[in-house]
PDB file of N, CA and C in Angstrom:
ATOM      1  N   UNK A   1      29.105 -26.857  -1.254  1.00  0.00           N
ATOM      2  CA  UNK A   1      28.205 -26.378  -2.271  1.00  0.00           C
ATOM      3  C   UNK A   1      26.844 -26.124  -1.628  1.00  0.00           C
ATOM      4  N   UNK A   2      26.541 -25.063  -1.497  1.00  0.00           N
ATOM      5  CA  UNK A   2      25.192 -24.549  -0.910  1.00  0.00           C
ATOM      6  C   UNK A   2      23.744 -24.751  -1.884  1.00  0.00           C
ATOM      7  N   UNK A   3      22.959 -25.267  -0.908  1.00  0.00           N
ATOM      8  CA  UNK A   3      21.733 -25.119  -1.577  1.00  0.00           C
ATOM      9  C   UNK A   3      20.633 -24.456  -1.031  1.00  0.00           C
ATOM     10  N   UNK A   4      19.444 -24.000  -2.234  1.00  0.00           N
ATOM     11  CA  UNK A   4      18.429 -23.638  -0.769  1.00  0.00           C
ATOM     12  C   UNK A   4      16.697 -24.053  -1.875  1.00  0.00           C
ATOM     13  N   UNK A   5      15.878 -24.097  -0.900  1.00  0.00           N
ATOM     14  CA  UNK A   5      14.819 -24.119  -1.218  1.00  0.00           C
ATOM     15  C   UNK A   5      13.498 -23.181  -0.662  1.00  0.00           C
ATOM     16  N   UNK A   6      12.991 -22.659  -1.667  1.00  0.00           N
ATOM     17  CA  UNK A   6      12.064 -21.273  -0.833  1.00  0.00           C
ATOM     18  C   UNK A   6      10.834 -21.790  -1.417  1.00  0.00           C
ATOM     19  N   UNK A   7       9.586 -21.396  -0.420  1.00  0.00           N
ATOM     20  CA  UNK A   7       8.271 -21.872  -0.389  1.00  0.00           C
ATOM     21  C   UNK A   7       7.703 -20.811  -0.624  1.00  0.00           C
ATOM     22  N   UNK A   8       7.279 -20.484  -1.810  1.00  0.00           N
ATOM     23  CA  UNK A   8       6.128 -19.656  -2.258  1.00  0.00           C
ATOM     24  C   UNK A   8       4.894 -19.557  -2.113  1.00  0.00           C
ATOM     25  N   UNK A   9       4.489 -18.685  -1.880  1.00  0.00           N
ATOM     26  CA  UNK A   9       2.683 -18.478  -2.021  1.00  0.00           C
ATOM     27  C   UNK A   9       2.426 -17.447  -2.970  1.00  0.00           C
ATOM     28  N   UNK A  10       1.465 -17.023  -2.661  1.00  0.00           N
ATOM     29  CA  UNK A  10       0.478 -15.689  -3.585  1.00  0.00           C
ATOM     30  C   UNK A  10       0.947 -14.309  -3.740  1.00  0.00           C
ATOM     31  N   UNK A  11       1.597 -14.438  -1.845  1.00  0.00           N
ATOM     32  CA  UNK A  11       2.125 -12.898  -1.969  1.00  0.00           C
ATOM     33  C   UNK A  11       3.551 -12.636  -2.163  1.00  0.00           C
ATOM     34  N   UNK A  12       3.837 -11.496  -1.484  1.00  0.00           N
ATOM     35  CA  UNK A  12       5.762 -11.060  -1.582  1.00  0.00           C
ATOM     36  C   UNK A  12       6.341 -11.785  -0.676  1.00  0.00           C
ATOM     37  N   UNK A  13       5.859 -12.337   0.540  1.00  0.00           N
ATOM     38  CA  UNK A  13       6.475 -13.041   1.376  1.00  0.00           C
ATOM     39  C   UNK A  13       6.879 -14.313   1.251  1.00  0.00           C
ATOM     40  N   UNK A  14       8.263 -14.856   1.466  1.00  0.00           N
ATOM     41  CA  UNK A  14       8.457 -16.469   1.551  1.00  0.00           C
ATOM     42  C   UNK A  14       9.177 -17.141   2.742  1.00  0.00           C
ATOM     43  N   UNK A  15       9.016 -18.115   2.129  1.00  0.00           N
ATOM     44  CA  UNK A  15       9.577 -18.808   3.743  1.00  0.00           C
ATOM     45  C   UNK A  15      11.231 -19.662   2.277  1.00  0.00           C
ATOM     46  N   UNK A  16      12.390 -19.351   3.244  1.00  0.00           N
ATOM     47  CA  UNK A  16      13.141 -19.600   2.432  1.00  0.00           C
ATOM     48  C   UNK A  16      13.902 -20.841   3.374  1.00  0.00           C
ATOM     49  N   UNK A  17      14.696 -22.238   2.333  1.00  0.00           N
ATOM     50  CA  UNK A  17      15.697 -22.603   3.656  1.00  0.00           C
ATOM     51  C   UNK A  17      17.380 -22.746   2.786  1.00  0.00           C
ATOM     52  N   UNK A  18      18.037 -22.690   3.399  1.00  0.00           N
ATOM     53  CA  UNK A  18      19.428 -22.685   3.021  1.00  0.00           C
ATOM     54  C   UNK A  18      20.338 -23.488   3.380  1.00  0.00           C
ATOM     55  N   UNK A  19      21.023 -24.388   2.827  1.00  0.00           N
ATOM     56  CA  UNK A  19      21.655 -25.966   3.667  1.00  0.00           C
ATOM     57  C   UNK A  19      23.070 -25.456   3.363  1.00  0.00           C
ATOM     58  N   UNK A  20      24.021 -25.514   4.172  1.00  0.00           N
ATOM     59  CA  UNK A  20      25.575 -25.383   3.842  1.00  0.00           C
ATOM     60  C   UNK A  20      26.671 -26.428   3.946  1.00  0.00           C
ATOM     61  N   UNK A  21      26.922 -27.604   3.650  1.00  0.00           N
ATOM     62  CA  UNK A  21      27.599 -28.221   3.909  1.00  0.00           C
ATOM     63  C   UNK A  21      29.331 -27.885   3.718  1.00  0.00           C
ATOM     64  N   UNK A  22      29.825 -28.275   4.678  1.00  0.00           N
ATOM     65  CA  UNK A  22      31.378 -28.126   4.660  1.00  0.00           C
ATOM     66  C   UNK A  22      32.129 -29.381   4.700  1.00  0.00           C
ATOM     67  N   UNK A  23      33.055 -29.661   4.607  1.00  0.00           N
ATOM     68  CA  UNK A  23      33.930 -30.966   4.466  1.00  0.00           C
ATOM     69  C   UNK A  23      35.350 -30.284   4.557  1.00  0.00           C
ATOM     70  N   UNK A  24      36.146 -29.994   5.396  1.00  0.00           N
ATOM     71  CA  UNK A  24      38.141 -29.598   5.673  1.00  0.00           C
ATOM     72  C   UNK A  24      38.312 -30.945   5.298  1.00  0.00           C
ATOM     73  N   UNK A  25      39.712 -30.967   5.491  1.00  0.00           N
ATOM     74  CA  UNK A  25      40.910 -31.986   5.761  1.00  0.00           C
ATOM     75  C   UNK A  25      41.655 -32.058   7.166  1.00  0.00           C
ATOM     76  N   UNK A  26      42.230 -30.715   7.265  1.00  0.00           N
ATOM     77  CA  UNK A  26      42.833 -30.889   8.460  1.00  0.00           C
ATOM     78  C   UNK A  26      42.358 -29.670   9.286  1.00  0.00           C
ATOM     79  N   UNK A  27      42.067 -30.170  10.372  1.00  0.00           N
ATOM     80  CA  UNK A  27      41.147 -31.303  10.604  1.00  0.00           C
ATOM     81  C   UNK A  27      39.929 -32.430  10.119  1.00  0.00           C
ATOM     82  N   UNK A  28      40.394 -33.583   9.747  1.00  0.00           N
ATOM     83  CA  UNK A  28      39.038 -34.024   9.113  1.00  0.00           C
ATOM     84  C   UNK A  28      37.746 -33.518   9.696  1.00  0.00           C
ATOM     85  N   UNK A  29      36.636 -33.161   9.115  1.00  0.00           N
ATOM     86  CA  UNK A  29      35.447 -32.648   9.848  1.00  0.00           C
ATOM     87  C   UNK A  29      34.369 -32.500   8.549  1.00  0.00           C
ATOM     88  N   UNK A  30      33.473 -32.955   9.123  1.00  0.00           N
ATOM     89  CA  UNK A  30      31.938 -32.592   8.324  1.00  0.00           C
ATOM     90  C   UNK A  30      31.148 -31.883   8.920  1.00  0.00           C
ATOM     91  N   UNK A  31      30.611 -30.587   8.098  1.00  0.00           N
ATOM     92  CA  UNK A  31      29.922 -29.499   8.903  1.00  0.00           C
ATOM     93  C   UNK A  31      28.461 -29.346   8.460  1.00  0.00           C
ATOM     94  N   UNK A  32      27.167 -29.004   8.704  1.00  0.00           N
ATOM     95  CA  UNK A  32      26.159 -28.466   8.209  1.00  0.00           C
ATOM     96  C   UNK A  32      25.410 -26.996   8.582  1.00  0.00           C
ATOM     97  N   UNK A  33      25.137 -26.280   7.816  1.00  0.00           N
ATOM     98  CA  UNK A  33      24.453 -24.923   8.383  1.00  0.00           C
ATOM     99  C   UNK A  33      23.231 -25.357   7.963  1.00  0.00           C
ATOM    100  N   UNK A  34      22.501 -24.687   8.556  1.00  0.00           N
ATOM    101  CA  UNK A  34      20.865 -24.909   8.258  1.00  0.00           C
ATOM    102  C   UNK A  34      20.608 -23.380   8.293  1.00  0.00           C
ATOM    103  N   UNK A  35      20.080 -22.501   7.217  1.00  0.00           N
ATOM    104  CA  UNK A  35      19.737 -20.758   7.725  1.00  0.00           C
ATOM    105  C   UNK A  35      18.003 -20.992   7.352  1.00  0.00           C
ATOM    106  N   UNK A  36      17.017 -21.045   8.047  1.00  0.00           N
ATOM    107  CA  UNK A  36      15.812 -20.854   7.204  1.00  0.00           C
ATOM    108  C   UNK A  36      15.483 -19.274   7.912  1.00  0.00           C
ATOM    109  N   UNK A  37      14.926 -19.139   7.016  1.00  0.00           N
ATOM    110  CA  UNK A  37      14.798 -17.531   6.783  1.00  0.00           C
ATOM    111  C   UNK A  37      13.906 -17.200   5.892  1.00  0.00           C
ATOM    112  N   UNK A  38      13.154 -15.557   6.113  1.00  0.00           N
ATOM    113  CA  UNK A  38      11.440 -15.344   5.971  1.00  0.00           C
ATOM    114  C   UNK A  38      11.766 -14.207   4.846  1.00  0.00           C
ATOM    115  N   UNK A  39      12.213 -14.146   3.287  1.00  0.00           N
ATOM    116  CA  UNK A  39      12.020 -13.217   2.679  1.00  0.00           C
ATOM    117  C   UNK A  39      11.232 -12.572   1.865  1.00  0.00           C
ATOM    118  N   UNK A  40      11.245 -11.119   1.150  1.00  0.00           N
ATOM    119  CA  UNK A  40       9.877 -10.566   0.991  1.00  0.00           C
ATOM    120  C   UNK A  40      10.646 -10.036  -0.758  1.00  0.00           C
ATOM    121  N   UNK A  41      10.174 -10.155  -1.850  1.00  0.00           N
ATOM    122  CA  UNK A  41      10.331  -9.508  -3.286  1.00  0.00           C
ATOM    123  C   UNK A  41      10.016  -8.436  -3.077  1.00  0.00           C
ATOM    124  N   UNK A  42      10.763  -7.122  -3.201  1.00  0.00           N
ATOM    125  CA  UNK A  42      10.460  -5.922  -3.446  1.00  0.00           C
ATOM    126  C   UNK A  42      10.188  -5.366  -4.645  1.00  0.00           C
ATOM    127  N   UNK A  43      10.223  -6.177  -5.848  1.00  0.00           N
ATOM    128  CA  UNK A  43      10.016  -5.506  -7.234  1.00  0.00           C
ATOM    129  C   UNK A  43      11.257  -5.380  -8.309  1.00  0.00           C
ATOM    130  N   UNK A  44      10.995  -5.245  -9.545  1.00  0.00           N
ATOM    131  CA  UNK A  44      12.306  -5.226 -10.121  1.00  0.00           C
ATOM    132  C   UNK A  44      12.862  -6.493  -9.388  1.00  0.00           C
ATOM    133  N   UNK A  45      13.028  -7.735  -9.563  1.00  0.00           N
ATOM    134  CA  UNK A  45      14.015  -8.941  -9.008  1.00  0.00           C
ATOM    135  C   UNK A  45      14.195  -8.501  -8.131  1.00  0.00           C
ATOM    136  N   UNK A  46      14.394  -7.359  -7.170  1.00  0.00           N
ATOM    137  CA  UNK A  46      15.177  -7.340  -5.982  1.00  0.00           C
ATOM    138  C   UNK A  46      14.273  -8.644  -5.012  1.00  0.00           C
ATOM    139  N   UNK A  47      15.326  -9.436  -3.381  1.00  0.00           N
ATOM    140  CA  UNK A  47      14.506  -9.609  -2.731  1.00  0.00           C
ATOM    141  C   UNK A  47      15.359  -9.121  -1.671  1.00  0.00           C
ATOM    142  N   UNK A  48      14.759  -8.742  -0.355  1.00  0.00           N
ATOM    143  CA  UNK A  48      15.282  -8.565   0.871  1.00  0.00           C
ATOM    144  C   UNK A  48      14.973  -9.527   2.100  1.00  0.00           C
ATOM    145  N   UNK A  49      15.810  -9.890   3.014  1.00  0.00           N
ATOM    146  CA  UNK A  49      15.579 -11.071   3.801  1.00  0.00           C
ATOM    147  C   UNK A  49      16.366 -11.481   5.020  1.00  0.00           C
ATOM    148  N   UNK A  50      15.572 -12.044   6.043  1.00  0.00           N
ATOM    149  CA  UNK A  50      16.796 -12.074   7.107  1.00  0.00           C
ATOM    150  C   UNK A  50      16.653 -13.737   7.622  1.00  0.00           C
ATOM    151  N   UNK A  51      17.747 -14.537   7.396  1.00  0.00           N
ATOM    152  CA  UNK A  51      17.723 -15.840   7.653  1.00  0.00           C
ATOM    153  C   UNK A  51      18.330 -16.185   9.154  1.00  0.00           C
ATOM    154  N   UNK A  52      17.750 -17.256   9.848  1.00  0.00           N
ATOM    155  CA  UNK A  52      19.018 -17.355  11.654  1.00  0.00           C
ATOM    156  C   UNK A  52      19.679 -18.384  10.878  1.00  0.00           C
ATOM    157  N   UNK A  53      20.682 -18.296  11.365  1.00  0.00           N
ATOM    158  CA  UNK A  53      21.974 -19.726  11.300  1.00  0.00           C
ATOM    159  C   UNK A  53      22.534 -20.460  12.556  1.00  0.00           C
ATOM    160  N   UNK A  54      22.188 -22.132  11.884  1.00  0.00           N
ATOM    161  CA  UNK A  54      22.617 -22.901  13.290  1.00  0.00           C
ATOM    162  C   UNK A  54      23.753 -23.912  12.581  1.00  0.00           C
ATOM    163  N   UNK A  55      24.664 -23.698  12.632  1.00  0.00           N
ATOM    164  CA  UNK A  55      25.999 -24.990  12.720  1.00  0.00           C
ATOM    165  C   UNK A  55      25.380 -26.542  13.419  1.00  0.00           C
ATOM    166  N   UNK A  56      25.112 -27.508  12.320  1.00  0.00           N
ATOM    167  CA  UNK A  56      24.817 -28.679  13.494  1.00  0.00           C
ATOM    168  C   UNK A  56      25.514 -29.125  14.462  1.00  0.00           C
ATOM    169  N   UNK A  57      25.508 -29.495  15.251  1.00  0.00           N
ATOM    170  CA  UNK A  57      26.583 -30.385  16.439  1.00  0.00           C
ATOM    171  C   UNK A  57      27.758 -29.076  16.813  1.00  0.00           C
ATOM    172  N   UNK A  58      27.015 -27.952  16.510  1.00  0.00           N
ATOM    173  CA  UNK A  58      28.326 -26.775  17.133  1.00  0.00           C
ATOM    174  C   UNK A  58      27.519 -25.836  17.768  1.00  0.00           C
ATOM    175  N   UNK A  59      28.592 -24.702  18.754  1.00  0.00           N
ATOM    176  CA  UNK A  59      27.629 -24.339  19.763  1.00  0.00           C
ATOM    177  C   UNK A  59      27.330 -22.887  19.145  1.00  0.00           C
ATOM    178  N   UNK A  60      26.965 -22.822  17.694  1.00  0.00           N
ATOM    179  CA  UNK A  60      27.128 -21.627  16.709  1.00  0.00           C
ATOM    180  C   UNK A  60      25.884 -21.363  16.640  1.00  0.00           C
ATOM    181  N   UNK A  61      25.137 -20.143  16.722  1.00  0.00           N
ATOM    182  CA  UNK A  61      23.844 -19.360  16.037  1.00  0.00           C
ATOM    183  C   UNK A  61      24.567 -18.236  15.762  1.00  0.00           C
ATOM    184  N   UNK A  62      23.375 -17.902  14.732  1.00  0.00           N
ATOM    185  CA  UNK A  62      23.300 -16.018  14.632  1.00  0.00           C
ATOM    186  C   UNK A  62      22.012 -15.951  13.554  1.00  0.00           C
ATOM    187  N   UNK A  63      22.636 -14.687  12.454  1.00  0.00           N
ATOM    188  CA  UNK A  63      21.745 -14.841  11.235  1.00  0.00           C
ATOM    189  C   UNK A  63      22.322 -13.626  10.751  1.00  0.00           C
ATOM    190  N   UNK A  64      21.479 -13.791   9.244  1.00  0.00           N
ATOM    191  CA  UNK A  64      21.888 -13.649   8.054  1.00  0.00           C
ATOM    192  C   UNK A  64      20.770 -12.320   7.526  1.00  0.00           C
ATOM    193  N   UNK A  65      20.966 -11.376   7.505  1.00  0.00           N
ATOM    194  CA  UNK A  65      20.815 -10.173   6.354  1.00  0.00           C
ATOM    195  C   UNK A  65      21.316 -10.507   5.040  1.00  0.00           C
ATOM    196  N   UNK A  66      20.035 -10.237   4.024  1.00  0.00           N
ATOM    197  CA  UNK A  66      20.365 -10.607   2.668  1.00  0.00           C
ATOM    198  C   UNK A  66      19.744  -9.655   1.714  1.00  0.00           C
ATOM    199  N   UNK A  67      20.525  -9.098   0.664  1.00  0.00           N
ATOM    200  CA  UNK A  67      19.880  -9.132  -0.865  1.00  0.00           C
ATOM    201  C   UNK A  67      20.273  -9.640  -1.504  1.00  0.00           C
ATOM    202  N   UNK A  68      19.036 -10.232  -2.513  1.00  0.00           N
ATOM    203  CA  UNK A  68      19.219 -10.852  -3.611  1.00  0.00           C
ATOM    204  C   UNK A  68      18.814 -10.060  -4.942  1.00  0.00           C
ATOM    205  N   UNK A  69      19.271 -10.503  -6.096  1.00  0.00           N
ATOM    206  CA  UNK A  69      18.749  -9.940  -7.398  1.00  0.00           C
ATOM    207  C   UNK A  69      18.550 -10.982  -8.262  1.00  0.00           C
ATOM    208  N   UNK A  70      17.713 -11.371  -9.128  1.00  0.00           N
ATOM    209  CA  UNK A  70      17.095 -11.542 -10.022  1.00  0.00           C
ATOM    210  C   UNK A  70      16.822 -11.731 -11.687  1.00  0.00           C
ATOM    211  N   UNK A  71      17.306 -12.589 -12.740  1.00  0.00           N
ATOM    212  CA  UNK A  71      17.240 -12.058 -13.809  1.00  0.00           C
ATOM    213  C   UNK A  71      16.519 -13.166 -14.797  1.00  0.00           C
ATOM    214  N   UNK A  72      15.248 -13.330 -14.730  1.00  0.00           N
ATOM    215  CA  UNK A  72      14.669 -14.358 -15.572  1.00  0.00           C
ATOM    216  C   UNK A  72      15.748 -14.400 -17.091  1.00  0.00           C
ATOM    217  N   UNK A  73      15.889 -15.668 -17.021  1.00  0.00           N
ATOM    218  CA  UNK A  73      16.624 -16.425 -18.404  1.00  0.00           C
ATOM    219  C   UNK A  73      15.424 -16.623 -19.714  1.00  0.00           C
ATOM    220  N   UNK A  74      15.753 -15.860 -20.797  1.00  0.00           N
ATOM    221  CA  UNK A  74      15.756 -15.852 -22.068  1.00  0.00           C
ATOM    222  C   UNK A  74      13.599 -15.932 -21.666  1.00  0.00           C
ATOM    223  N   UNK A  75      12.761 -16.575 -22.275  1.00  0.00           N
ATOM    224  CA  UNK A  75      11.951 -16.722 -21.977  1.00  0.00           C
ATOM    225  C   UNK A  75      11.466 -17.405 -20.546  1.00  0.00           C
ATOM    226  N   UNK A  76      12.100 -17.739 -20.397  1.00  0.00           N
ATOM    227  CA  UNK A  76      11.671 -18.401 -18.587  1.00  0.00           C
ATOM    228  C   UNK A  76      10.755 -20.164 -18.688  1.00  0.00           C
ATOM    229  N   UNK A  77      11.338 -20.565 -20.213  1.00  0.00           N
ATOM    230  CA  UNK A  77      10.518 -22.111 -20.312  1.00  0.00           C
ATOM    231  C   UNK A  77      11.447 -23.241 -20.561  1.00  0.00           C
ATOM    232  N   UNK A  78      12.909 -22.871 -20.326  1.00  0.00           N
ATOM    233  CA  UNK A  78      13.545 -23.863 -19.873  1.00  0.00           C
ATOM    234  C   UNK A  78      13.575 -24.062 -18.610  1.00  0.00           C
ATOM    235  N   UNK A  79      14.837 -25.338 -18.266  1.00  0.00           N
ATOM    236  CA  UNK A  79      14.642 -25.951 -17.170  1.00  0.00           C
ATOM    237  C   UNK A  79      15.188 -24.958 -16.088  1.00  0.00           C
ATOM    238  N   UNK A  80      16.623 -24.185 -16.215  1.00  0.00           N
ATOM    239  CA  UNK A  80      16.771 -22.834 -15.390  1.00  0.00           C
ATOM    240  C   UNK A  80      15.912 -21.959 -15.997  1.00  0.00           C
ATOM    241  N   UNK A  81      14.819 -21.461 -14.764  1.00  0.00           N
ATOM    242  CA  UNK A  81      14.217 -19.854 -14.990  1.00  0.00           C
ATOM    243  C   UNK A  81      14.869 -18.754 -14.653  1.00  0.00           C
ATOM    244  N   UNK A  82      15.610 -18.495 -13.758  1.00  0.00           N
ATOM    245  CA  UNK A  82      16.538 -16.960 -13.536  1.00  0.00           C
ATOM    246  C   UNK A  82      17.851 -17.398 -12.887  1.00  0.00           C
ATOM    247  N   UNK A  83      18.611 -16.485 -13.292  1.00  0.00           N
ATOM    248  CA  UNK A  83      20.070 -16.267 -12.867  1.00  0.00           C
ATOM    249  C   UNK A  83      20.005 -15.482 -11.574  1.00  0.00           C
ATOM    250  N   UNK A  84      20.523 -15.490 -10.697  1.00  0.00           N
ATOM    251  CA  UNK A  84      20.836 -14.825  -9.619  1.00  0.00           C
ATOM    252  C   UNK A  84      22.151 -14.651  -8.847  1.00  0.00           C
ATOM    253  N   UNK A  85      22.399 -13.106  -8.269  1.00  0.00           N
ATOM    254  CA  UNK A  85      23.467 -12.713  -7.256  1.00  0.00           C
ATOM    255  C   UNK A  85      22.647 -12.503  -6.333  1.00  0.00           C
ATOM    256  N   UNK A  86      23.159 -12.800  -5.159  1.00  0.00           N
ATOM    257  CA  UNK A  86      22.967 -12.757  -3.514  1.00  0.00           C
ATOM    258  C   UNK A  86      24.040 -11.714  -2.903  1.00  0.00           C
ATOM    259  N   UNK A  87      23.486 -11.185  -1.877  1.00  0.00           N
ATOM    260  CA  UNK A  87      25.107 -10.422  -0.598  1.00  0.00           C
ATOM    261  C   UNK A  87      24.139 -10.628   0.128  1.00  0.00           C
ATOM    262  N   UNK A  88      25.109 -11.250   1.527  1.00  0.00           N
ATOM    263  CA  UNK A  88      24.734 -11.541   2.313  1.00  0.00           C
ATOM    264  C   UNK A  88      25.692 -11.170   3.179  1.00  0.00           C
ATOM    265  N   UNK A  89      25.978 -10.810   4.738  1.00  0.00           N
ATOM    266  CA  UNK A  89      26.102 -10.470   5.501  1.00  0.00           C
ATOM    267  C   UNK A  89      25.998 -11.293   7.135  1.00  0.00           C
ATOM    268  N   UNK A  90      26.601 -12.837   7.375  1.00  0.00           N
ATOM    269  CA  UNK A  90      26.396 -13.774   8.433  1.00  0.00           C
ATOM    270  C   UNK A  90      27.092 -13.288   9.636  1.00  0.00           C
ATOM    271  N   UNK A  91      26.250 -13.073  10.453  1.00  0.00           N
ATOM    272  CA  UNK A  91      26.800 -12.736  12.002  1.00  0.00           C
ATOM    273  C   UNK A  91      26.183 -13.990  12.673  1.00  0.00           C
ATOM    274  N   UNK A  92      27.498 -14.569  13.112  1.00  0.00           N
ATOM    275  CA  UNK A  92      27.429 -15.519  13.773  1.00  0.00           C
ATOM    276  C   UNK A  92      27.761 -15.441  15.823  1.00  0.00           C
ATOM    277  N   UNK A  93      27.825 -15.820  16.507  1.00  0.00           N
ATOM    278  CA  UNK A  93      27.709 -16.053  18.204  1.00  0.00           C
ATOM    279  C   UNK A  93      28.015 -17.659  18.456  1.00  0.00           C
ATOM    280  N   UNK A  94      29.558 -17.174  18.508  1.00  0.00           N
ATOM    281  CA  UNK A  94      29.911 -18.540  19.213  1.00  0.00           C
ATOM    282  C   UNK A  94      30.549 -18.534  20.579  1.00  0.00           C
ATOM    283  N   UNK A  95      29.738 -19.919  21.036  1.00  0.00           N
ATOM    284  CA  UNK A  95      30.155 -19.847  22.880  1.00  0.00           C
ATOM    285  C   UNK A  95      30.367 -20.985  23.429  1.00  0.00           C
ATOM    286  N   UNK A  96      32.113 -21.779  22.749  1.00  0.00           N
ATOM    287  CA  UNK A  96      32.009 -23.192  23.156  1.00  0.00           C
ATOM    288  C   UNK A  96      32.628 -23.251  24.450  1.00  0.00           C
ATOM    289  N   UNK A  97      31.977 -24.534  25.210  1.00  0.00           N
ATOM    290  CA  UNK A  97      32.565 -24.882  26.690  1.00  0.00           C
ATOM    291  C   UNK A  97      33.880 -24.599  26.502  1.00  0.00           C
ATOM    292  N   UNK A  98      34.370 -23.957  27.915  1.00  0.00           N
ATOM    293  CA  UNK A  98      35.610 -24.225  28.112  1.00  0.00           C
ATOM    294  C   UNK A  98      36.536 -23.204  26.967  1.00  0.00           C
ATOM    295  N   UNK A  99      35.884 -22.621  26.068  1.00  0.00           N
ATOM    296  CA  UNK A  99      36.401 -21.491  24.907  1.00  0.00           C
ATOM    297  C   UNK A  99      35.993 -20.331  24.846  1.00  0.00           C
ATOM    298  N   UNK A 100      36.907 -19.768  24.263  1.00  0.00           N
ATOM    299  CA  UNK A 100      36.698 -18.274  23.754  1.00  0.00           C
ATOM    300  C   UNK A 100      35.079 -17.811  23.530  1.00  0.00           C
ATOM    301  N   UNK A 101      35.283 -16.817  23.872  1.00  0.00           N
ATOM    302  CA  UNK A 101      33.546 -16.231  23.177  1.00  0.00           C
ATOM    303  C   UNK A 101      33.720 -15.747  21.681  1.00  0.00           C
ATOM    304  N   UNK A 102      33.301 -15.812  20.381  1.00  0.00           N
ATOM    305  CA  UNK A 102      33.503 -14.910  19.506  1.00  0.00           C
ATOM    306  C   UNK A 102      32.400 -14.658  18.604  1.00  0.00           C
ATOM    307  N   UNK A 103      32.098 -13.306  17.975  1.00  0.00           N
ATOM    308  CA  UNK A 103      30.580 -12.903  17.174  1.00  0.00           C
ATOM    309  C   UNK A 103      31.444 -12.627  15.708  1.00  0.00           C
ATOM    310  N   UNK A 104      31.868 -13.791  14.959  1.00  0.00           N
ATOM    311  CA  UNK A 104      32.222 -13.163  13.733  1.00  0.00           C
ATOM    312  C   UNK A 104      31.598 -12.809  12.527  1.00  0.00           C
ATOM    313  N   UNK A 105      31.906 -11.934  11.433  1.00  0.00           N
ATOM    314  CA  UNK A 105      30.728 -11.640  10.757  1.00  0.00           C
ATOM    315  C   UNK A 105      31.754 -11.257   9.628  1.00  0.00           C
ATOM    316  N   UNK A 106      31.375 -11.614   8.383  1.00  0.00           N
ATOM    317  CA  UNK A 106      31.713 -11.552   7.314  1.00  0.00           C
ATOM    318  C   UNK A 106      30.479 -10.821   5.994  1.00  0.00           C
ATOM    319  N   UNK A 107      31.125 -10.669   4.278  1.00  0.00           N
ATOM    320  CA  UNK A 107      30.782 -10.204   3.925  1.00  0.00           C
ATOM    321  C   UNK A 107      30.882 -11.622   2.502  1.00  0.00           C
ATOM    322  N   UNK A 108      29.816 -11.848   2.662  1.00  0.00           N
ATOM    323  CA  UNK A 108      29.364 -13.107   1.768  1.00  0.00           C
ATOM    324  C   UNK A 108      28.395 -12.687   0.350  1.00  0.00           C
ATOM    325  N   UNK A 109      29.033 -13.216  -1.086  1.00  0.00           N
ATOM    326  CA  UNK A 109      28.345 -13.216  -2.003  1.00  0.00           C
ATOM    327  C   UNK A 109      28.002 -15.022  -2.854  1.00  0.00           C
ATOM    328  N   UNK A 110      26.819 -15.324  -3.568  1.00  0.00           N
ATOM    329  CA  UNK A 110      26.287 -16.170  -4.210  1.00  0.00           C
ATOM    330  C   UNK A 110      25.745 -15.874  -5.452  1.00  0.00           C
ATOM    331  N   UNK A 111      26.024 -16.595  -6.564  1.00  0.00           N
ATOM    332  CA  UNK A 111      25.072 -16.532  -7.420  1.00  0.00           C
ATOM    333  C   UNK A 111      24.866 -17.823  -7.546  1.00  0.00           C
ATOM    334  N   UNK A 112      24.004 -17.845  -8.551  1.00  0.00           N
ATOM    335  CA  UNK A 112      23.150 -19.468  -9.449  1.00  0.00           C
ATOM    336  C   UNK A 112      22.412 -19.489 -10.093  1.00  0.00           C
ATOM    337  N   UNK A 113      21.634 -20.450 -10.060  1.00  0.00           N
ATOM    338  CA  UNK A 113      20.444 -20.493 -11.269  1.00  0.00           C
ATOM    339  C   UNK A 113      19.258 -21.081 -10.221  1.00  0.00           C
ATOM    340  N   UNK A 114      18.125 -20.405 -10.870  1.00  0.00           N
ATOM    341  CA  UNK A 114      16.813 -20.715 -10.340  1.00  0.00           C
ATOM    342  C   UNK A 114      16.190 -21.515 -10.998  1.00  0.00           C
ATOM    343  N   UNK A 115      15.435 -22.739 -10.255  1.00  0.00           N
ATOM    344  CA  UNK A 115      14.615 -23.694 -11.220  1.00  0.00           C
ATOM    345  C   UNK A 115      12.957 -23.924 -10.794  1.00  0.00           C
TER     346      UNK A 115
END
């Protein structure tokens, strides 16, 4: 279950971070992504944004191209203020000892609620 937290200021620019935890079976394994990443509101809800991604304890980087969209909930004075869809786009670079090289990249969507 992904989470993220973005740091606002005054202007269009933010500083965003994104936590990914994973948990398999088989193989038992516990995973974490960390993406922090610098995005900018273009207007109309849109935002555009490019996050790096690091796998903890794995020999994984890359990063993340994103849009997001936007839809403030009913008046915006409950506890969720907007609904949101994400696409995102993770190109990852992996280069473990002794393994394969591989740059895989997928086509990733999110929504949720904003608070």
């Amino acid at each position: 279950m992904p989470f993220g937290i973005s740091i606002k200021g005054q202007g269009r620019l933010f500083v965003d971070f994104e936590f990914i935890p994973t948990v398999s079976q088989t193989p038992h394994q516990t995973t974490l992504t960390v993406d922090p990443g610098l995005l900018c509101h273009v207007g109309r809800g849109f935002t555009v944004g490019l996050r790096a991604t690091f796998n903890v304890n794995t020999p994984q980087i890359g990063f993340v191209p994103l849009v997001n969209k936007s839809w403030t909930l009913r008046d915006g004075t409950g506890f969720f203020k907007t609904f949101f869809v994400e696409m995102d786009i993770p190109v990852t670079f992996s280069r473990p000892t002794g393994g394969p090289a591989t740059n895989p990249t997928t086509l990733a969507t999110q929504f949720g609620f904003g608070f």
